[in-house]
C-alpha atoms as a PDB file:
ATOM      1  CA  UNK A   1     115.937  81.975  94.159  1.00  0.00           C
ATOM      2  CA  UNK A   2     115.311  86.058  93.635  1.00  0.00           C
ATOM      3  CA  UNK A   3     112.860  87.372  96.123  1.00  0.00           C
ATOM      4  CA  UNK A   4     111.219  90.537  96.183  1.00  0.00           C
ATOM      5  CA  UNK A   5     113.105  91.525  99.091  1.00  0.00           C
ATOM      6  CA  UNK A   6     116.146  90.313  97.541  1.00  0.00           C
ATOM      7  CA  UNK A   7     115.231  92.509  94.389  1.00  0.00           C
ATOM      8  CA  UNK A   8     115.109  95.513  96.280  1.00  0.00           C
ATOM      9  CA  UNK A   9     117.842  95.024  97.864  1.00  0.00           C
ATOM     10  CA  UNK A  10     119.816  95.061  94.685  1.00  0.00           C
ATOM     11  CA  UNK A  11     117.809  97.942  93.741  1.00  0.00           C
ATOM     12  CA  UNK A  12     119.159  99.793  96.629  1.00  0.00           C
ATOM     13  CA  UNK A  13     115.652 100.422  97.820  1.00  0.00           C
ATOM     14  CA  UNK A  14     114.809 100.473 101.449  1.00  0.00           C
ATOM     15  CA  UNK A  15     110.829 100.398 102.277  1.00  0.00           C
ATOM     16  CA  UNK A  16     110.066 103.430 104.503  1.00  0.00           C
ATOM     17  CA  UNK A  17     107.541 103.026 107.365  1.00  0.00           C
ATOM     18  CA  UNK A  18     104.045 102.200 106.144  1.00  0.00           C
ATOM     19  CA  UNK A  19     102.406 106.122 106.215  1.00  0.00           C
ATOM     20  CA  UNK A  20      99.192 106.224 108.513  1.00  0.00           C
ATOM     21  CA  UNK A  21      96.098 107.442 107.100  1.00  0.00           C
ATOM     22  CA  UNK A  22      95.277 110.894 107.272  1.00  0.00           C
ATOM     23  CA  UNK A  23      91.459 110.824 107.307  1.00  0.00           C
ATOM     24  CA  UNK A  24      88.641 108.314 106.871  1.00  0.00           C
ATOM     25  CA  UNK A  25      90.131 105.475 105.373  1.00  0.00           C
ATOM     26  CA  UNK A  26      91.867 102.531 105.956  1.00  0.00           C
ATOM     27  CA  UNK A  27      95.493 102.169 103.739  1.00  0.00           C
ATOM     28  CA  UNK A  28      95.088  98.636 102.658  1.00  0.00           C
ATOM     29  CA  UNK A  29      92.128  96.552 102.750  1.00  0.00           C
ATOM     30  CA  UNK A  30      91.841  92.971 101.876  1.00  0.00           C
ATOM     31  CA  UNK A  31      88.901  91.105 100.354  1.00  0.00           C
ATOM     32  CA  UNK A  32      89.257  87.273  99.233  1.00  0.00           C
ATOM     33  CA  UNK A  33      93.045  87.322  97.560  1.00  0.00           C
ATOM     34  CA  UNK A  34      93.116  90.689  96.898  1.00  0.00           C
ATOM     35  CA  UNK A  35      94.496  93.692  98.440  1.00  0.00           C
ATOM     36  CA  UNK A  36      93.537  97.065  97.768  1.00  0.00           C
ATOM     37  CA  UNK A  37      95.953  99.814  98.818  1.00  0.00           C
ATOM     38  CA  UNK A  38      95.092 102.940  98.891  1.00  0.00           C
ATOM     39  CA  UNK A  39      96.690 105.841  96.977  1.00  0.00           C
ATOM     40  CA  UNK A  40      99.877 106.724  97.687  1.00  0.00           C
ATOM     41  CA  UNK A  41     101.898 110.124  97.547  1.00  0.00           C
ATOM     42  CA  UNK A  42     105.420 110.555  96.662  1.00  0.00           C
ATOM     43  CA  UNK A  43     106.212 111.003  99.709  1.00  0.00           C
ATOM     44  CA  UNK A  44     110.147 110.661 100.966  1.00  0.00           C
ATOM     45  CA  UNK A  45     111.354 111.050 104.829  1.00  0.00           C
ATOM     46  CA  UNK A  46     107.555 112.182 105.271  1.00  0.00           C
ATOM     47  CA  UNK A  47     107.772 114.989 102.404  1.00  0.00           C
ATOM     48  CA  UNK A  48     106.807 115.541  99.057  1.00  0.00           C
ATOM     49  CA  UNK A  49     109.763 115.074  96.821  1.00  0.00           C
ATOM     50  CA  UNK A  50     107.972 117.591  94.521  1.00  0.00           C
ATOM     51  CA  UNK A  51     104.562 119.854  94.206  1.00  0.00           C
ATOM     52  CA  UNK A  52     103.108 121.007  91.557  1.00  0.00           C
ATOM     53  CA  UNK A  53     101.690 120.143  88.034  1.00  0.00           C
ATOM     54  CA  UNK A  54     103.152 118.467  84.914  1.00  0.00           C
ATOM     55  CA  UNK A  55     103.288 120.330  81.838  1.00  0.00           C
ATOM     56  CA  UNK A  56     104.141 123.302  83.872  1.00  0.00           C
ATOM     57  CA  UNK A  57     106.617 123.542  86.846  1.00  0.00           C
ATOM     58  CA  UNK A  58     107.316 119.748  87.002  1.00  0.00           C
ATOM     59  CA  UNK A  59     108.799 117.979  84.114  1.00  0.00           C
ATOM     60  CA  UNK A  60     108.386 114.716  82.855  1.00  0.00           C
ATOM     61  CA  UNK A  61     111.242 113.172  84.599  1.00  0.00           C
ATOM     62  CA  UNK A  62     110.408 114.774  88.204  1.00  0.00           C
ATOM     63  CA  UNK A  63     106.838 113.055  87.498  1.00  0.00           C
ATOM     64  CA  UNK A  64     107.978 109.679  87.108  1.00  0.00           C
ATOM     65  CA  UNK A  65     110.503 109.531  89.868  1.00  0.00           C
ATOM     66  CA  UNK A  66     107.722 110.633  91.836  1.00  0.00           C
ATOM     67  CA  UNK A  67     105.286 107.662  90.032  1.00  0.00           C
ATOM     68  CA  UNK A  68     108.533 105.483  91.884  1.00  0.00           C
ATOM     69  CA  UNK A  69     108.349 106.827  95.018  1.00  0.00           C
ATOM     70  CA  UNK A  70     104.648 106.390  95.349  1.00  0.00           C
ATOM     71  CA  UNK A  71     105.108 102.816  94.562  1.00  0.00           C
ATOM     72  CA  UNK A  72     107.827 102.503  97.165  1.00  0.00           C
ATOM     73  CA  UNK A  73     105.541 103.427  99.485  1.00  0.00           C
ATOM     74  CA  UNK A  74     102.697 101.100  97.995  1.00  0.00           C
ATOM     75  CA  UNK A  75     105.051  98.625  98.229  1.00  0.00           C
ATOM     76  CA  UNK A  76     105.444  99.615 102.087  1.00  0.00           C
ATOM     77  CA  UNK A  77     101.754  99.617 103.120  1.00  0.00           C
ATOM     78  CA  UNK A  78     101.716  96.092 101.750  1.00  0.00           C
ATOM     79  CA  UNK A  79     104.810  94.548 103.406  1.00  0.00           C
ATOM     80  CA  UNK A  80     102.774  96.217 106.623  1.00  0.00           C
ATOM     81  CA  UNK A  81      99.729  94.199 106.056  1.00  0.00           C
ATOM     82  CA  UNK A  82     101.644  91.093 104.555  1.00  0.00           C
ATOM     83  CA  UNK A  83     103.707  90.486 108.292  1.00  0.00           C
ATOM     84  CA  UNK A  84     107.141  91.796 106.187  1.00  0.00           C
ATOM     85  CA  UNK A  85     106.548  89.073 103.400  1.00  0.00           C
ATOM     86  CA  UNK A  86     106.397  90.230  99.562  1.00  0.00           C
ATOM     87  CA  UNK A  87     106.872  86.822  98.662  1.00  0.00           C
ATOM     88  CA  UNK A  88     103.151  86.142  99.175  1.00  0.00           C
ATOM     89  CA  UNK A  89     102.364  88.427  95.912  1.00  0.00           C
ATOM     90  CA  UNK A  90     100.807  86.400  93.459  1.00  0.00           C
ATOM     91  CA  UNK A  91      99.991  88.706  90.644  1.00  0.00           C
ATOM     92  CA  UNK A  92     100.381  92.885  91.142  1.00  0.00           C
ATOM     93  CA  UNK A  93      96.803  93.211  88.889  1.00  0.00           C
ATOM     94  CA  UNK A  94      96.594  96.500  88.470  1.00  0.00           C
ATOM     95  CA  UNK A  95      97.710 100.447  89.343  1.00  0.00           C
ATOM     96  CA  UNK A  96      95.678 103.605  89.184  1.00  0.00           C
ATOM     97  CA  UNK A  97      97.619 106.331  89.100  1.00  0.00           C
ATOM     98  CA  UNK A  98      96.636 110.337  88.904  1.00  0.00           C
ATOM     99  CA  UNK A  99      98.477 113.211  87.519  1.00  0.00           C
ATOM    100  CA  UNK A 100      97.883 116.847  88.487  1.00  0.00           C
ATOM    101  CA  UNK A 101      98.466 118.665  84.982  1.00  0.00           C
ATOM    102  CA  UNK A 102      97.802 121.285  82.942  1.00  0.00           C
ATOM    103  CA  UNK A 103      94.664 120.647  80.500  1.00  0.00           C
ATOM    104  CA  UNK A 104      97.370 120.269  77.323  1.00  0.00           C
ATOM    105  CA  UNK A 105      99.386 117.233  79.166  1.00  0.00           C
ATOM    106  CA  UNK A 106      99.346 114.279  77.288  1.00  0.00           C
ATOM    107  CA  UNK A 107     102.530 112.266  78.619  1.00  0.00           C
ATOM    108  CA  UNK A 108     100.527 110.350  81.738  1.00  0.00           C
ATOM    109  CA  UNK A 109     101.455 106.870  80.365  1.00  0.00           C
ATOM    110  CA  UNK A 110     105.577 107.923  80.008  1.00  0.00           C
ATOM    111  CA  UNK A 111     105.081 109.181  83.961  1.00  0.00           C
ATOM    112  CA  UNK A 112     103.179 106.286  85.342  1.00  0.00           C
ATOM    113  CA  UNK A 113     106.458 103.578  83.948  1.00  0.00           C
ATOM    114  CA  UNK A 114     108.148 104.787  86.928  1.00  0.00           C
ATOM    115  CA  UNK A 115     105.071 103.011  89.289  1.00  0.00           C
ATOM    116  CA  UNK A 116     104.581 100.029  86.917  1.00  0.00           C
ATOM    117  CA  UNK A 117     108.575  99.946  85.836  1.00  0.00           C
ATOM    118  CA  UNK A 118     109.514  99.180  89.674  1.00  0.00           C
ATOM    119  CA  UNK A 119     106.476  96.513  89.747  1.00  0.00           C
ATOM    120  CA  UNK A 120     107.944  94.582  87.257  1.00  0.00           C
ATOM    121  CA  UNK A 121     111.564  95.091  88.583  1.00  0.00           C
ATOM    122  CA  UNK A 122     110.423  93.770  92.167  1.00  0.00           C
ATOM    123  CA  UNK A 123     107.701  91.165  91.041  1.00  0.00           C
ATOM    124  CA  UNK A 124     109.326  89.659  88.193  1.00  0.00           C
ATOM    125  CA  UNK A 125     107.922  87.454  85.431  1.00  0.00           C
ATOM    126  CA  UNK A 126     103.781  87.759  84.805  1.00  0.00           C
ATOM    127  CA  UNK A 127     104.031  88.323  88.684  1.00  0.00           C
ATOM    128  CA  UNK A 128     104.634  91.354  87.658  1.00  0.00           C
ATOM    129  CA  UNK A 129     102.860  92.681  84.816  1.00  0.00           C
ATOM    130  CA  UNK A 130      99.636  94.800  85.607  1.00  0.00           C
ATOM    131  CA  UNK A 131      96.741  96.590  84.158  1.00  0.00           C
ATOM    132  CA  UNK A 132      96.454  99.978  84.380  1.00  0.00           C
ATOM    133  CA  UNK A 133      95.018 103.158  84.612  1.00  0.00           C
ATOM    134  CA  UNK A 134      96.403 106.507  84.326  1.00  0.00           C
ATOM    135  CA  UNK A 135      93.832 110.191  84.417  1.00  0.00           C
ATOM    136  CA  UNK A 136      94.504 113.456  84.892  1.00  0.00           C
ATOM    137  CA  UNK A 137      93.345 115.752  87.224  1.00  0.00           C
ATOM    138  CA  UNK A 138      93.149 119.655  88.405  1.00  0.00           C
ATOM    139  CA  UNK A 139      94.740 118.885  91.421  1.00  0.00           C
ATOM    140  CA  UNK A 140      96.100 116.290  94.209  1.00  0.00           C
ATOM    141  CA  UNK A 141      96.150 116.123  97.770  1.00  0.00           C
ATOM    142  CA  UNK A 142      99.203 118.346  99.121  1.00  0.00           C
ATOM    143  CA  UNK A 143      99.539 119.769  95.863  1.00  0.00           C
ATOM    144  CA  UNK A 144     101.336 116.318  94.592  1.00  0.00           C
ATOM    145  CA  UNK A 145     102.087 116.283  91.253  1.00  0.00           C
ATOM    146  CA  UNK A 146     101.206 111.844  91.297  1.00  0.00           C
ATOM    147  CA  UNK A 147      99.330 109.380  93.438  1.00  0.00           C
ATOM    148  CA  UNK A 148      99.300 105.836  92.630  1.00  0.00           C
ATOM    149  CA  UNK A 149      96.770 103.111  93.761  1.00  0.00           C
ATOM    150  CA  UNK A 150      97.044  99.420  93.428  1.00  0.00           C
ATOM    151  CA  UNK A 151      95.429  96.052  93.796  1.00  0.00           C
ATOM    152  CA  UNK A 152      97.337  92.648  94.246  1.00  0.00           C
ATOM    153  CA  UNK A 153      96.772  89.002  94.350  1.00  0.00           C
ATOM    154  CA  UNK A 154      98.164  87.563  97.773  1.00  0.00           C
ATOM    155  CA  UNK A 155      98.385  84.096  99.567  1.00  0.00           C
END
């Protein structure tokens, strides 16, 4: 039987370290069955892949491999608080994400399918399908061009 784990493996994906908070927050917090992590940058080896704002100096396709890599590291902030277990996912319900762009930008859904296209690849079936929500905004933390939150359904 496929597990999440097993899916990323065949994804080539390797979960980084879970990234500490950086001010007044905690990165995942659980109520009931749900978890609630907090938003997430596309951050790789502790760096932005990219800066900057869509429909200017960061195209389409740099914005949704960075919508990936903030789910990567959603995905690592809850194997933290899930003891290294995926499996325990019941239902990824639904991801927020936020794109710093240029008033004229219009392509936020196209970006955010690289967050919510790795959810279903790693959390197959309905397991995987989500709500969502996708805004955009003046400007990000870091000067990131995405940030992706997400709430789940957990054992």
């Amino acid at each position: 039987m496929s597990t999440p784990e097993s899916r990323l493996a065949e994804l080539n994906i390797e979960l980084p370290v879970a990234a500490a908070p950086v001010a007044n927050y905690l990165p995942v917090v659980r109520t009931g069955n749900l978890l609630v992590v907090s938003g997430q940058l596309p951050l790789v080896d502790g760096k932005l892949l990219i800066t900057g704002k869509l429909g200017a100096e960061v195209s389409n396709q740099a914005g949704t491999a960075c919508a990936r890599a903030c789910f990567i590291n959603i995905l690592a902030q809850l194997n933290t608080a899930l003891g290294g277990d995926l499996s325990r996912v019941r239902r990824v319900v639904r991801l927020g994400g936020f794109m710093a762009c240029t008033p004229d930008f219009t392509d936020h859904a196209a970006v955010m399918n690289g967050a919510s296209d790795l959810a279903a690849a790693v959390f197959a079936g309905e397991v995987g399908q989500h709500a969502r929500s996708t805004v955009g905004v003046p400007s990000l933390p870091l000067n990131a061009p995405v940030e992706v939150e997400a709430m789940f359904e957990v054992a």
